[in-house]
C-alpha atoms as a PDB file:
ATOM      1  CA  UNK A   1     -64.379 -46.520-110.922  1.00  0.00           C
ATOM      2  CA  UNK A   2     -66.522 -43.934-109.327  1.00  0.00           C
ATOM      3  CA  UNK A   3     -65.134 -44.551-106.165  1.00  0.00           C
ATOM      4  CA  UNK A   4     -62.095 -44.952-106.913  1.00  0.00           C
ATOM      5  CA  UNK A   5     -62.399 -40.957-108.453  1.00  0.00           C
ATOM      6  CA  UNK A   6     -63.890 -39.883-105.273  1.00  0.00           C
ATOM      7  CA  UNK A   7     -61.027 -41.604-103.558  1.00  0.00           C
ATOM      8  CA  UNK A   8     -58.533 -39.517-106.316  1.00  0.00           C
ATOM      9  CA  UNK A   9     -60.312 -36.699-105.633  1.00  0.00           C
ATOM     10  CA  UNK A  10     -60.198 -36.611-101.815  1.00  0.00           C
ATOM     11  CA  UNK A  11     -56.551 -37.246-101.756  1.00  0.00           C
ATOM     12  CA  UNK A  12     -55.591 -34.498-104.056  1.00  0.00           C
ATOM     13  CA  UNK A  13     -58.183 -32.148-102.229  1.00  0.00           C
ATOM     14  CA  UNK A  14     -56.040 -32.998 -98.609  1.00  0.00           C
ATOM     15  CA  UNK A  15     -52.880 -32.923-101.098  1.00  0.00           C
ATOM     16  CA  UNK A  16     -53.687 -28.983-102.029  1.00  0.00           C
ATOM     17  CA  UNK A  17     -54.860 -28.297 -97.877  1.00  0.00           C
ATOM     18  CA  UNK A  18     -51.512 -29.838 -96.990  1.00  0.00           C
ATOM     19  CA  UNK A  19     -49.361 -27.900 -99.463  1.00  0.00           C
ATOM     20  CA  UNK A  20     -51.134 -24.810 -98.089  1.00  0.00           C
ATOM     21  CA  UNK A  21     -50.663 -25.540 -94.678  1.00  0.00           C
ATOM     22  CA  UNK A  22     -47.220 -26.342 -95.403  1.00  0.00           C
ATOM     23  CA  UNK A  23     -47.039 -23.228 -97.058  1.00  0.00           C
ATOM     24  CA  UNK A  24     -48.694 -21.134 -94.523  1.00  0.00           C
ATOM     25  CA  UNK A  25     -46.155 -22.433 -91.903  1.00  0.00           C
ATOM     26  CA  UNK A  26     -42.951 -22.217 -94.327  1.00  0.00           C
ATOM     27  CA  UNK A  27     -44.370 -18.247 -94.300  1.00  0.00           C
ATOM     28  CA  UNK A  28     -45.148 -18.199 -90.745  1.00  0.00           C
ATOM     29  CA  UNK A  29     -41.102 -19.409 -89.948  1.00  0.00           C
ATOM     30  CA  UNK A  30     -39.652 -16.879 -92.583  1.00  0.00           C
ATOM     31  CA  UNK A  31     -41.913 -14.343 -90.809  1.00  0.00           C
ATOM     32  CA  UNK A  32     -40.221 -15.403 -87.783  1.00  0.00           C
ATOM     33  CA  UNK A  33     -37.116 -15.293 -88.723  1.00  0.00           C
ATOM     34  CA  UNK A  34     -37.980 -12.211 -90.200  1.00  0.00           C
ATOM     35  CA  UNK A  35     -39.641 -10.814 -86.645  1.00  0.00           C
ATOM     36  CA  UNK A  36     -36.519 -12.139 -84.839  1.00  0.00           C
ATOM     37  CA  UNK A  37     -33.885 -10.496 -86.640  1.00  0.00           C
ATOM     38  CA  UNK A  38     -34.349  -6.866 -86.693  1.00  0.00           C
ATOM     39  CA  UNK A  39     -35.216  -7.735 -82.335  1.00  0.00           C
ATOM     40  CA  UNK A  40     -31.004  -9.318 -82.236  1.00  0.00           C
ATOM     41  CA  UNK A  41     -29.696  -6.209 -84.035  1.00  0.00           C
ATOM     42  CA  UNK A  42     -31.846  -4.178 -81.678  1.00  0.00           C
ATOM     43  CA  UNK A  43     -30.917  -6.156 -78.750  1.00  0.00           C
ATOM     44  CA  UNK A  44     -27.131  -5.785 -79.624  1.00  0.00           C
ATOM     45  CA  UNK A  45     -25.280  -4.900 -75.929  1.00  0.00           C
ATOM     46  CA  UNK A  46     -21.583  -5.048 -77.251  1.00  0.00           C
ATOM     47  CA  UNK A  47     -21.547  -1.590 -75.980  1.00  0.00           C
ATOM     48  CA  UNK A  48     -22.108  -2.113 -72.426  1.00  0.00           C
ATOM     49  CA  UNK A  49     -19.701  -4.908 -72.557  1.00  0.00           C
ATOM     50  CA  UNK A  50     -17.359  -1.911 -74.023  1.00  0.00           C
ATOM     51  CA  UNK A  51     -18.563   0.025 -70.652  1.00  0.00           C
ATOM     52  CA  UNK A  52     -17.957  -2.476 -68.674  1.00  0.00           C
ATOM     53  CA  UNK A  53     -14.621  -3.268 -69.572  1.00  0.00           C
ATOM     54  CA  UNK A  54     -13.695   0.557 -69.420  1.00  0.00           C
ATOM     55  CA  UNK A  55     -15.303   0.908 -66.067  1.00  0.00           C
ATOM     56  CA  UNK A  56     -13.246  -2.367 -64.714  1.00  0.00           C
ATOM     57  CA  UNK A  57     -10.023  -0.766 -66.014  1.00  0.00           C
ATOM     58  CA  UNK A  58     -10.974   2.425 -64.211  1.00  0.00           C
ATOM     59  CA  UNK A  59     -11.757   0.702 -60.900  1.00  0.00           C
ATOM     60  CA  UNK A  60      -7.853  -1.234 -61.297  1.00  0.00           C
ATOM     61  CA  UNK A  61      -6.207   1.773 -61.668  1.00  0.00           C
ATOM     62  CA  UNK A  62      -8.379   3.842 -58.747  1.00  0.00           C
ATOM     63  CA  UNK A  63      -7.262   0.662 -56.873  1.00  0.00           C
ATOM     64  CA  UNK A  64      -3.888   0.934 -57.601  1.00  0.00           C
ATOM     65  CA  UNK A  65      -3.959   4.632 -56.885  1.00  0.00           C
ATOM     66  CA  UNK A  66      -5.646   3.478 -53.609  1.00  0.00           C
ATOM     67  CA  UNK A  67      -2.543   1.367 -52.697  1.00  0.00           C
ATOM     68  CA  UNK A  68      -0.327   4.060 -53.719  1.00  0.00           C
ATOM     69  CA  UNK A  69      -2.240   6.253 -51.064  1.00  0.00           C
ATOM     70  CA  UNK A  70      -2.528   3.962 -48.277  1.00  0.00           C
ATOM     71  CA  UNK A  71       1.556   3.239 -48.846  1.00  0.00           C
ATOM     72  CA  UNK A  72       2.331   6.609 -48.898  1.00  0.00           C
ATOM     73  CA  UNK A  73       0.290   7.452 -45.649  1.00  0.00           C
ATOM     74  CA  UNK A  74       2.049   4.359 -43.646  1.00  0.00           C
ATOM     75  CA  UNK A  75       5.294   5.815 -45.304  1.00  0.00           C
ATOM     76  CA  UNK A  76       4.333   9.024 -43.451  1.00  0.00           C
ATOM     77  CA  UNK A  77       3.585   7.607 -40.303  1.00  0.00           C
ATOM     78  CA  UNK A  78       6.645   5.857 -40.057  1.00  0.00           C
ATOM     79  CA  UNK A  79       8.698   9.312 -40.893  1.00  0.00           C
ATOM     80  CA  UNK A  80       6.188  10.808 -38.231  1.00  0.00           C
ATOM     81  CA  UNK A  81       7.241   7.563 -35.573  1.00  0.00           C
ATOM     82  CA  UNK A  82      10.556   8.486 -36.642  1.00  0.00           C
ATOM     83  CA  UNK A  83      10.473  12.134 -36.038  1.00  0.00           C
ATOM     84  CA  UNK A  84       8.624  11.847 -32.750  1.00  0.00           C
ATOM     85  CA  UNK A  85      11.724   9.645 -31.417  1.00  0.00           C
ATOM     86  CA  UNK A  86      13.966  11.635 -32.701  1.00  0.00           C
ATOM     87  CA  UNK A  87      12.144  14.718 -30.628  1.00  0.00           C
ATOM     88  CA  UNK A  88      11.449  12.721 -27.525  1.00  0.00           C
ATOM     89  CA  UNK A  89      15.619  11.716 -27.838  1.00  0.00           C
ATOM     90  CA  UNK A  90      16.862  15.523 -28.157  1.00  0.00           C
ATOM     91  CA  UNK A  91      14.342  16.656 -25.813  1.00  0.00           C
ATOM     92  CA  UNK A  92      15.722  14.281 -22.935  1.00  0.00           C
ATOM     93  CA  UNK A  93      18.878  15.734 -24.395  1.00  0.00           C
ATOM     94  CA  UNK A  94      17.670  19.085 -23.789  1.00  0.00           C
ATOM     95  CA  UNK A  95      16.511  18.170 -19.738  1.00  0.00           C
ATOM     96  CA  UNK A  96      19.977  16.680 -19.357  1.00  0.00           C
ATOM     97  CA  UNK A  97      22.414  19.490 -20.942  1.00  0.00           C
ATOM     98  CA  UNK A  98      20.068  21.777 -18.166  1.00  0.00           C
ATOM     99  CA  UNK A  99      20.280  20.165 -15.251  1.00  0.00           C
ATOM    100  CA  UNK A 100      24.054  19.860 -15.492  1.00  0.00           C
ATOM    101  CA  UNK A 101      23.992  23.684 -16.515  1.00  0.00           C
ATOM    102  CA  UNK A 102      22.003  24.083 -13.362  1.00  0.00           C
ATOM    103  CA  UNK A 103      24.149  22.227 -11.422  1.00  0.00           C
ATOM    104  CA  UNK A 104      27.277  24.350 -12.783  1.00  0.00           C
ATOM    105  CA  UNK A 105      25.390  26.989 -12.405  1.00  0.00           C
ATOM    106  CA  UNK A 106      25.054  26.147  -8.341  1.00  0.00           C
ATOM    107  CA  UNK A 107      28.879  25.652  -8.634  1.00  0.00           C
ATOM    108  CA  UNK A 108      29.403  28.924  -9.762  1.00  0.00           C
ATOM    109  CA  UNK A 109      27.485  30.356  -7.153  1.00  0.00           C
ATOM    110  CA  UNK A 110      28.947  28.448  -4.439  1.00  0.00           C
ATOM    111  CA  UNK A 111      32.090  28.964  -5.715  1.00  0.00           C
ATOM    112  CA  UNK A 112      31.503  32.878  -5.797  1.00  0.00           C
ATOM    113  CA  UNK A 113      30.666  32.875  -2.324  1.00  0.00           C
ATOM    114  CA  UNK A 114      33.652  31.021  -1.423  1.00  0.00           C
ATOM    115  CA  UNK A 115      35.318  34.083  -2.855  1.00  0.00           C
ATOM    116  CA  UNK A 116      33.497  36.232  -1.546  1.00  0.00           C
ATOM    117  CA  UNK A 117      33.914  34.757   1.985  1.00  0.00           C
ATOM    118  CA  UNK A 118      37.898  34.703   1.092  1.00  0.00           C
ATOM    119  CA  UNK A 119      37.984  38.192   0.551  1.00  0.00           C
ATOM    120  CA  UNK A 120      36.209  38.929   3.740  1.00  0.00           C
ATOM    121  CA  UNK A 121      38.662  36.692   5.106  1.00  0.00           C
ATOM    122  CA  UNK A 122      41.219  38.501   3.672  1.00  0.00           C
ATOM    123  CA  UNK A 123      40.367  41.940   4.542  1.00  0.00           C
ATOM    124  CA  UNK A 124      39.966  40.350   8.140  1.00  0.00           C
ATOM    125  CA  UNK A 125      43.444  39.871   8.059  1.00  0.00           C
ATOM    126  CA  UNK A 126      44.548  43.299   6.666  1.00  0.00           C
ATOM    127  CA  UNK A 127      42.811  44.430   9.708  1.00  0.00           C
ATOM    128  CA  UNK A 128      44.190  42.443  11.891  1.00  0.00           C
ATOM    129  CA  UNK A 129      47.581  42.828  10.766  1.00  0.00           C
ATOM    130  CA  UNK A 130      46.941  46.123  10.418  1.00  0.00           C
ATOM    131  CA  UNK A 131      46.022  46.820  14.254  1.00  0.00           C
ATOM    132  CA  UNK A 132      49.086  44.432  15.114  1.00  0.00           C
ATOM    133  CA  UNK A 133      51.328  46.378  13.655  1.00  0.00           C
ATOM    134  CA  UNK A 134      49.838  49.321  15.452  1.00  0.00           C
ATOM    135  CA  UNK A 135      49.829  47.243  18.778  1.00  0.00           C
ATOM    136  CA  UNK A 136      52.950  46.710  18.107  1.00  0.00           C
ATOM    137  CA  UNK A 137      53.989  50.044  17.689  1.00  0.00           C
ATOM    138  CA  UNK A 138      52.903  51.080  20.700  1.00  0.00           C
ATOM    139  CA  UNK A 139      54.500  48.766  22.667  1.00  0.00           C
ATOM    140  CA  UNK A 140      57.650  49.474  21.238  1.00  0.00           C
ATOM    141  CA  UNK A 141      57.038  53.386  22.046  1.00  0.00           C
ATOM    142  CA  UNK A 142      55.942  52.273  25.437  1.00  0.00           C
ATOM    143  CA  UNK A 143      58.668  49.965  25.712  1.00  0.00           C
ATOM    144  CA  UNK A 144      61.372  52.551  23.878  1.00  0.00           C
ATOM    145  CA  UNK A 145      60.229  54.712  27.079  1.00  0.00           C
ATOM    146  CA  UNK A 146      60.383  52.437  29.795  1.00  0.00           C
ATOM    147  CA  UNK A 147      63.951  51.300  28.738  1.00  0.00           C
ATOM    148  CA  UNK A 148      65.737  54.833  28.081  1.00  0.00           C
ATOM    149  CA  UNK A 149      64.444  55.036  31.942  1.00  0.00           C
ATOM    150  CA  UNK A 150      66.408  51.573  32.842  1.00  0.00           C
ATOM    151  CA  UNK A 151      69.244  52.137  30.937  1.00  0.00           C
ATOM    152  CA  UNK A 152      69.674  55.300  33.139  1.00  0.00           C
ATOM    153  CA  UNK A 153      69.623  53.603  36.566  1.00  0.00           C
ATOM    154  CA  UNK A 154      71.178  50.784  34.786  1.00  0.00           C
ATOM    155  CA  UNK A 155      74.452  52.877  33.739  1.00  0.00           C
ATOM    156  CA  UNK A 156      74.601  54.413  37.149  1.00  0.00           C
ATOM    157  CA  UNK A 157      74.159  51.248  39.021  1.00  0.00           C
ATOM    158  CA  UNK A 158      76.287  48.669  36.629  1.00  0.00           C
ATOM    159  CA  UNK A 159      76.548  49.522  32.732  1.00  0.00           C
ATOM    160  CA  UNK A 160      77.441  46.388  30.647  1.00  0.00           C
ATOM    161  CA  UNK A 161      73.569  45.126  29.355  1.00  0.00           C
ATOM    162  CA  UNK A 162      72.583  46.958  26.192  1.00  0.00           C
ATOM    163  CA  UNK A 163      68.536  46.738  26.100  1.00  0.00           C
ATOM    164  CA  UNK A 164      68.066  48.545  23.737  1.00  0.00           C
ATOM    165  CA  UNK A 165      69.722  46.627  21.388  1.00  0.00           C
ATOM    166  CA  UNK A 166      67.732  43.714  23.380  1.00  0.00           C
ATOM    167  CA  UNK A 167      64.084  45.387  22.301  1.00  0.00           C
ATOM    168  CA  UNK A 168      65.703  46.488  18.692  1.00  0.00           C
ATOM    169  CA  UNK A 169      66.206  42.413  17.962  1.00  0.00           C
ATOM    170  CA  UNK A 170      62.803  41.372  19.761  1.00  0.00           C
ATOM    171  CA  UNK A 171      61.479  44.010  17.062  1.00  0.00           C
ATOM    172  CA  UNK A 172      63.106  42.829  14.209  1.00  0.00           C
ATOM    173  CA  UNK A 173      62.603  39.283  14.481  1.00  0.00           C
ATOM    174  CA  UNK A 174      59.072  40.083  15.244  1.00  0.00           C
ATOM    175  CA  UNK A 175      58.445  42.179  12.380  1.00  0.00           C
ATOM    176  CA  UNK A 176      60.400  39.307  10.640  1.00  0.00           C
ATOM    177  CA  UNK A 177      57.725  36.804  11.618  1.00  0.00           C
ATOM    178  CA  UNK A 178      54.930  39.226  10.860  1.00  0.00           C
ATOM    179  CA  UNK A 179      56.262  39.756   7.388  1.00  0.00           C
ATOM    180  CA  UNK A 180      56.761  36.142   7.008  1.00  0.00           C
ATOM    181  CA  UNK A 181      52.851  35.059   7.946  1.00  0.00           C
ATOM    182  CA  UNK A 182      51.897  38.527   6.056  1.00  0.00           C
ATOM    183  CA  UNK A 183      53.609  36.833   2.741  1.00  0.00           C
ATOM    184  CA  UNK A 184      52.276  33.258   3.311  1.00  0.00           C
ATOM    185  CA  UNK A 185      48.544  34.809   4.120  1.00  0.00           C
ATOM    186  CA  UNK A 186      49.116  36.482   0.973  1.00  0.00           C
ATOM    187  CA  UNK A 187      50.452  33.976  -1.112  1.00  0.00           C
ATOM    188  CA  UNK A 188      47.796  31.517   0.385  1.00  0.00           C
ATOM    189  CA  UNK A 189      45.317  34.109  -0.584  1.00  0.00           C
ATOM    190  CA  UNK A 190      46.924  34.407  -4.131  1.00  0.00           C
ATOM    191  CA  UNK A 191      46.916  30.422  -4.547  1.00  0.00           C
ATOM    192  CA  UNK A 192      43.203  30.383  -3.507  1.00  0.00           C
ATOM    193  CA  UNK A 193      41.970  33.258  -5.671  1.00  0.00           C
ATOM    194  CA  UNK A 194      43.837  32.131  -8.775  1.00  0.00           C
ATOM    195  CA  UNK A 195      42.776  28.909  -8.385  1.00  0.00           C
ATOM    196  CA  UNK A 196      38.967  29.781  -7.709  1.00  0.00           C
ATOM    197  CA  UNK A 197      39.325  32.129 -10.810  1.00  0.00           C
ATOM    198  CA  UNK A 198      40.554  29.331 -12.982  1.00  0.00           C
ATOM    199  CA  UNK A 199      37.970  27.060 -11.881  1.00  0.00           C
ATOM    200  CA  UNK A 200      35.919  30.293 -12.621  1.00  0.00           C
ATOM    201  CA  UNK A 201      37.079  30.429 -16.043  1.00  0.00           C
ATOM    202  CA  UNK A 202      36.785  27.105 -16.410  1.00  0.00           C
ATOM    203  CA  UNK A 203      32.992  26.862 -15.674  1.00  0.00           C
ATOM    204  CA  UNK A 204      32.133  29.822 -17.259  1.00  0.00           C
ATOM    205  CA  UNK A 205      33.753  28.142 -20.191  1.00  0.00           C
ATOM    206  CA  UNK A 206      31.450  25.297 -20.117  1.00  0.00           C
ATOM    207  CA  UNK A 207      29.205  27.383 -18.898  1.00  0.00           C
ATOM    208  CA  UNK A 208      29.096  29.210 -22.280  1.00  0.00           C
ATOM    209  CA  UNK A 209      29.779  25.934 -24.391  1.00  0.00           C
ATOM    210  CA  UNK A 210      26.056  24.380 -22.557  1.00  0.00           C
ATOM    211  CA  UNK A 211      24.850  27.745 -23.366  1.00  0.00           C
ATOM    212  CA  UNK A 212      25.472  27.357 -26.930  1.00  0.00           C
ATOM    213  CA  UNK A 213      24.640  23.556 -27.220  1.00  0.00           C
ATOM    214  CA  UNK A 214      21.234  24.623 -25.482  1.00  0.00           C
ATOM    215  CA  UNK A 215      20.348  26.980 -27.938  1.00  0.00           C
ATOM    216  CA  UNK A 216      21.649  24.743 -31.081  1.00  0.00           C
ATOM    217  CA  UNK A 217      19.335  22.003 -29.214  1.00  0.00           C
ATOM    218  CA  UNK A 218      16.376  24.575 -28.907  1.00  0.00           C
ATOM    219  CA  UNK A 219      16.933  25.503 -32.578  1.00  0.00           C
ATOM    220  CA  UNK A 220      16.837  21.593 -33.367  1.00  0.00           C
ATOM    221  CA  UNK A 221      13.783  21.130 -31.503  1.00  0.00           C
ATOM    222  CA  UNK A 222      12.038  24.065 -33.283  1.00  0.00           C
ATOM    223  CA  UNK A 223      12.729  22.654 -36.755  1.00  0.00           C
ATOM    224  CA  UNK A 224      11.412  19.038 -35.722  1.00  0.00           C
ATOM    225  CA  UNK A 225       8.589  20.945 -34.194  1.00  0.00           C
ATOM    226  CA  UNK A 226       8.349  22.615 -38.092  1.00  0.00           C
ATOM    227  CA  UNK A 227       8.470  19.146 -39.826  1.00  0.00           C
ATOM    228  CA  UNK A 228       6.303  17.383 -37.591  1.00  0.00           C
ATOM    229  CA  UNK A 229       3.636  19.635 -37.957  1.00  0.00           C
ATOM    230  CA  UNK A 230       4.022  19.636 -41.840  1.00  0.00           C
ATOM    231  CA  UNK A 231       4.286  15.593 -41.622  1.00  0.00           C
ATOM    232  CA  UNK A 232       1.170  15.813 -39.590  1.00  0.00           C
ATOM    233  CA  UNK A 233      -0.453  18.081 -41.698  1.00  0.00           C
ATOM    234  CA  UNK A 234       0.869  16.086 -44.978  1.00  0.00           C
ATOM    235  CA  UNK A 235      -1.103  12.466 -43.385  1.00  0.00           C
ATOM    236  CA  UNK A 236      -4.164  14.600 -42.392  1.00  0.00           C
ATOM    237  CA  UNK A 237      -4.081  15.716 -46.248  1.00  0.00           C
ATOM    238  CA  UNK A 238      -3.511  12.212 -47.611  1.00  0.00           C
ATOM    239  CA  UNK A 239      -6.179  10.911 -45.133  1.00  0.00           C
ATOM    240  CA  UNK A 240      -8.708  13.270 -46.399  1.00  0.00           C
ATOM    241  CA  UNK A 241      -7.703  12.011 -49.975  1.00  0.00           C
ATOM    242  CA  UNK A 242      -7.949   8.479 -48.644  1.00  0.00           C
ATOM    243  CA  UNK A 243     -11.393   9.174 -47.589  1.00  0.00           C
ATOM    244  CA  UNK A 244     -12.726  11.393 -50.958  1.00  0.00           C
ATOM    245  CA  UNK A 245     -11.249   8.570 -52.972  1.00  0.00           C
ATOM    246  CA  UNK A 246     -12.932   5.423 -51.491  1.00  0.00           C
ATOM    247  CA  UNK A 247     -15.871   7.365 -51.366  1.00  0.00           C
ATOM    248  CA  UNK A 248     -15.838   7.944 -55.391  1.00  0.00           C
ATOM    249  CA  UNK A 249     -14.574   4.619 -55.835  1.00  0.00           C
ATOM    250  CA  UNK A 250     -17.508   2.988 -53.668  1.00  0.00           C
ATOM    251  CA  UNK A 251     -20.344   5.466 -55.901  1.00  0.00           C
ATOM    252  CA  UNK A 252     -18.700   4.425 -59.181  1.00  0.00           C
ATOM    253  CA  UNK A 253     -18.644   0.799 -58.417  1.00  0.00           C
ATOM    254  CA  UNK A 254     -22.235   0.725 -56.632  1.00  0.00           C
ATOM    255  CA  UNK A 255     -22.961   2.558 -60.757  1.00  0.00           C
ATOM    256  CA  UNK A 256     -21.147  -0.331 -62.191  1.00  0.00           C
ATOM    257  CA  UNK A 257     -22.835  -2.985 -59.768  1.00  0.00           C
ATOM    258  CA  UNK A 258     -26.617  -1.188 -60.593  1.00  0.00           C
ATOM    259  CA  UNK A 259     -25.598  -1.410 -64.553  1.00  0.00           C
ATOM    260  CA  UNK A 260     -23.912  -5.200 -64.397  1.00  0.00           C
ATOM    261  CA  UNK A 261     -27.698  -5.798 -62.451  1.00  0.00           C
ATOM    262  CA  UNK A 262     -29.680  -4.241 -65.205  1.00  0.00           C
ATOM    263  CA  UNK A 263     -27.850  -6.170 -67.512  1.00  0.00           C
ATOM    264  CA  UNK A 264     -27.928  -9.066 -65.702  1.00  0.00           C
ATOM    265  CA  UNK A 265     -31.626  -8.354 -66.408  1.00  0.00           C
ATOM    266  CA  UNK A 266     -31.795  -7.784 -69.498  1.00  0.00           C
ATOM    267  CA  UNK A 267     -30.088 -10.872 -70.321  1.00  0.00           C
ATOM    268  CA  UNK A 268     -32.446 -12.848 -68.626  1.00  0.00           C
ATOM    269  CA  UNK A 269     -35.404 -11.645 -69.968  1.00  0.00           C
ATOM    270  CA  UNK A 270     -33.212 -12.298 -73.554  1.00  0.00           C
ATOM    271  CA  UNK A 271     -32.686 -16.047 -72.892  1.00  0.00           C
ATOM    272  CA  UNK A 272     -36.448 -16.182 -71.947  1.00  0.00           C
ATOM    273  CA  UNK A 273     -37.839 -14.124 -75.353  1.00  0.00           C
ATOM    274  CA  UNK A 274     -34.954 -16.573 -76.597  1.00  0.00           C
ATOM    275  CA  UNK A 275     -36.226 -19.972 -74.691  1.00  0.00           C
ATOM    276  CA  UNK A 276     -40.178 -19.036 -75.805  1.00  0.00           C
ATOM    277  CA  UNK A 277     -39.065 -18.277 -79.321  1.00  0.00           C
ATOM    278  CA  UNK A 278     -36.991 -21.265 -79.835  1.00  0.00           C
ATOM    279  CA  UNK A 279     -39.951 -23.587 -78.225  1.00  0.00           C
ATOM    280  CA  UNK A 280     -42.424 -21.922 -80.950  1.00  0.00           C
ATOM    281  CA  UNK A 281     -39.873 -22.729 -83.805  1.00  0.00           C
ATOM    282  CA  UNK A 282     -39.464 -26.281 -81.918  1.00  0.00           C
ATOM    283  CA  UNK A 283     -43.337 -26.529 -82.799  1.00  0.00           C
ATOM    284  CA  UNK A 284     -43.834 -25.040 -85.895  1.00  0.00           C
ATOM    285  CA  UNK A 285     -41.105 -27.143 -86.935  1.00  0.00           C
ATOM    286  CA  UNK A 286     -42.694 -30.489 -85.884  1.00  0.00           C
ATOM    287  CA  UNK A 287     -45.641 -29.265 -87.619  1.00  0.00           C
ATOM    288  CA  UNK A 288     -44.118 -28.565 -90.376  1.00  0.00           C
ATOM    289  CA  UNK A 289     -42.266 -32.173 -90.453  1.00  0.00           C
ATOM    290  CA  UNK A 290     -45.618 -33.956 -90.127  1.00  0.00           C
ATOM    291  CA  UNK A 291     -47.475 -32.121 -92.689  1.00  0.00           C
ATOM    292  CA  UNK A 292     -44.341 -32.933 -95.092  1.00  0.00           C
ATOM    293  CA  UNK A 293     -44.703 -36.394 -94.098  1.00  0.00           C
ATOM    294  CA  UNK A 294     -48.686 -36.721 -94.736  1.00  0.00           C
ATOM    295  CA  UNK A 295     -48.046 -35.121 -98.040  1.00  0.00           C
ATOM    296  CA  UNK A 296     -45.604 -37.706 -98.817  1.00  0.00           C
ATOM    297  CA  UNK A 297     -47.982 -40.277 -97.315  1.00  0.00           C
ATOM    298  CA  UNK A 298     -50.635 -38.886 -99.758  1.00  0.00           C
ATOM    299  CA  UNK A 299     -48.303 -38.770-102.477  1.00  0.00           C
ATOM    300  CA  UNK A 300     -47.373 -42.429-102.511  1.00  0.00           C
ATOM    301  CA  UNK A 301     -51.086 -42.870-102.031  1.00  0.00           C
ATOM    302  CA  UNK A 302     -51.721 -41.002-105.091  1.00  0.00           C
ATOM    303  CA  UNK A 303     -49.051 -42.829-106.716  1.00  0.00           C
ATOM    304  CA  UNK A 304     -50.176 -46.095-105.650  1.00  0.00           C
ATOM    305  CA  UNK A 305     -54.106 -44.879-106.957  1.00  0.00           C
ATOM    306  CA  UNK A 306     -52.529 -44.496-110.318  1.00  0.00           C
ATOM    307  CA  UNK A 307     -50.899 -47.527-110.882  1.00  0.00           C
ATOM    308  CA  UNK A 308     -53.892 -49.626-109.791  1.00  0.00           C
ATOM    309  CA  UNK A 309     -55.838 -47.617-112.525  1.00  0.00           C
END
């Protein structure tokens, strides 16, 4: 019987250390519990996922802004390709319309001299005509002389010739023939010089007309001079913004990459607070289990004690 007390006695001794134990680790896990919840509300990052989000959404729209800009500058370059044709086309134009103005130009000059050589020409033949007609004169005085001195003998040796009336028609038909080739010299002349003053006219004409397509074509050059420069100007601008706006985009996403990295970080060092945490619950818990179970164990010892007494 005494032994059988001491036996009653142990148990319920190990009984009252068990419950204890089991108590002290029942406080230990609410202590944990109550250790690891104030560290999850302080360890709350829903607001860098916020900032993250935010900063994604602001890195789509730079890069749509970015496409917008490098569309905009291959628009311009194909305006500028398009404008630079368009110059090289009018100036080839332009060396065309004046090397046929030069070559009427030469026309006009040769054609000047021409006159110029007709009028010589011309006034040759006043002179000439001119110092025939003199010539002429003075043969018939000479010959008006020599024939009033025939017709004298002439009547006293056998009057019946008239020579005078002779010389009269040899004058008249040759003044006849020297009026003639005086009218055709100066209808020739006529026919040349209105016909070298038409063509005249006629070049100076399109002289005037290449003058005036020239200067519209010089005008036309000077404006696509004006808008290439402000095309040029207009892609170095866009360029520049280009540049300025990769280069913020690059520093706000080498912020975002040095944040997502911190994070990255701090989540790791979350899951391994997390990992150590959840392998000291693990053990407490199996502790716990096989104190529970020895008390039981002592229980149905205790139980089994009193029903043998």
């Amino acid at each position: 019987m005494q032994e059988l007390n001491s036996r009653l006695a142990s148990y319920m001794e190990n009984v009252q250390r068990l419950e204890k134990a089991n108590s002290d680790l029942e406080n230990k896990i609410r202590e944990w519990y109550d250790r690891q919840r104030p560290r999850t509300v302080q360890k709350d990052y829903s607001r860098y996922y916020d900032t993250i989000e935010d900063l994604k959404k602001q890195i789509v729209c730079l890069t749509v802004g970015n496409n917008k800009t490098l569309l905009e500058i291959d628009n311009s370059r194909m305006t500028l390709d398009d404008f630079r044709m368009k110059f090289e086309m009018e100036q080839n134009l332009r060396q065309a319309v004046d090397a046929d103005l030069n070559g009427l130009r030469k026309m006009l000059d040769d054609l000047t001299m021409q006159k110029s050589d007709l009028e010589m020409q011309y006034e040759s033949l006043q002179e000439e005509l001119i110092a025939l007609r003199k010539n002429h004169e003075e043969e018939m005085s000479q010959l008006s002389g020599q024939s009033t001195g025939d017709v004298s003998v002439e009547m006293n040796a056998a009057p019946g010739r008239d020579l005078t009336k002779i010389l009269n028609d040899m004058r008249e038909e040759y003044e006849q023939l020297s009026a003639k080739n005086r009218r055709d010299i100066e209808q020739q002349y006529e026919s040349q010089m209105s016909q070298i003053e038409q063509e005249v006219m006629c070049y100076g004409q399109e002289v005037e007309s290449n003058n005036k397509e020239v200067t519209k074509l010089r005008h036309s050059v000077q404006e696509l001079e004006i808008e290439l420069q402000a095309q040029l100007s207009m892609k170095s601008a866009l360029e520049q913004s280009l540049e300025d706006t990769e280069k913020r985009y690059s520093l706000l996403l080498q912020q975002v990459q040095e944040q997502i990295s911190m994070l990255e970080v701090q989540l790791a060092e979350i899951r391994a607070e997390t990992e150590c945490q959840n392998q000291e619950y693990s053990l407490l818990l199996s502790t716990k289990m096989r104190l529970e179970k020895e008390i039981k164990t002592y229980c149905s010892l205790l139980e089994g004690g009193q029903e043998d007494l």
